[in-house]
Protein backbone atom coordinates (compact mmCIF):
# COMPACT_ATOMS: atom_id res chain seq x y z
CA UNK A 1 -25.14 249.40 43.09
CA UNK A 2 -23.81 247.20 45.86
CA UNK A 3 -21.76 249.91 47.47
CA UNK A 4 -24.73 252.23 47.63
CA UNK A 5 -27.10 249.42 48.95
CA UNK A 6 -24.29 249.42 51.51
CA UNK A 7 -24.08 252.89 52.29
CA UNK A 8 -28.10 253.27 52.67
CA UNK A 9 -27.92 250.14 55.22
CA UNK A 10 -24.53 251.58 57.07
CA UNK A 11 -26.35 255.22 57.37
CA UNK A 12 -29.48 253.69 58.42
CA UNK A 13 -27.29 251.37 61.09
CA UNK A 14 -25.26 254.50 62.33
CA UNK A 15 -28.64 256.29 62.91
CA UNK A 16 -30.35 253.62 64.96
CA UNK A 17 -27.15 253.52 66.76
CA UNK A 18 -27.49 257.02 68.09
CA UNK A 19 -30.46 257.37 68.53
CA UNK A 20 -31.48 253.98 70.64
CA UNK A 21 -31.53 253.60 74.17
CA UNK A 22 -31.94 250.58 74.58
CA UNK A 23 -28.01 248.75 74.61
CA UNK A 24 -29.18 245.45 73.01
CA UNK A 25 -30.08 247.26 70.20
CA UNK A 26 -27.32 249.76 70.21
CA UNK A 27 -24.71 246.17 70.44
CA UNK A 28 -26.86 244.72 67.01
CA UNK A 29 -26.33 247.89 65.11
CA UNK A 30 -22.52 248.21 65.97
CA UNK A 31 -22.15 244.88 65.06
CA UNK A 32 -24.17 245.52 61.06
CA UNK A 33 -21.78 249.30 61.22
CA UNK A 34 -18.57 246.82 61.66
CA UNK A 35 -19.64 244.38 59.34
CA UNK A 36 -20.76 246.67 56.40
CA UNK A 37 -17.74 248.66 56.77
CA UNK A 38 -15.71 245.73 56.13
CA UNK A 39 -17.81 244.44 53.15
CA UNK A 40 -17.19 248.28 52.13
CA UNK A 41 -13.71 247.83 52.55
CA UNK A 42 -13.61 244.80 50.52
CA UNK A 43 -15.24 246.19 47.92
CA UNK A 44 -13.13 249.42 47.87
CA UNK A 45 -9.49 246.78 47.61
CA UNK A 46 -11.54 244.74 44.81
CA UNK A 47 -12.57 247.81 42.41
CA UNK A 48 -8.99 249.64 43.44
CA UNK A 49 -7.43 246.39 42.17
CA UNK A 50 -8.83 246.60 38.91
CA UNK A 51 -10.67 243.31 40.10
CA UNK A 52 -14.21 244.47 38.57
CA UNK A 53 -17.71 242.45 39.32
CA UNK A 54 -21.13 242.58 38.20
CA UNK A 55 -21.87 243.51 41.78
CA UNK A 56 -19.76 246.56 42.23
């Protein structure tokens, strides 16, 4: 459920992204694609590791 909360926010992110104009909001939505990718990676290396959570 976590992962796909992620997924819907990096999408959404990677949209805005494009689409904007305007460069401060094009710097805020790299910065949420960078950080959600690494929170995806994270959770990728904890549920590869056999390391399950409630939240992934």
């Amino acid at each position: 459920m976590l992962r796909q909360e992620h997924g819907a926010l990096f999408s959404a992110a990677a949209e805005i992204r494009a689409t904007t104009g305007d460069t401060l909001v094009r710097a805020l939505a790299d910065d949420v694609v960078r950080l959600l990718l690494r929170d995806l990676n994270a959770l990728e290396a904890i549920t590869t590791s056999g390391h399950r959570t409630s939240t992934s």
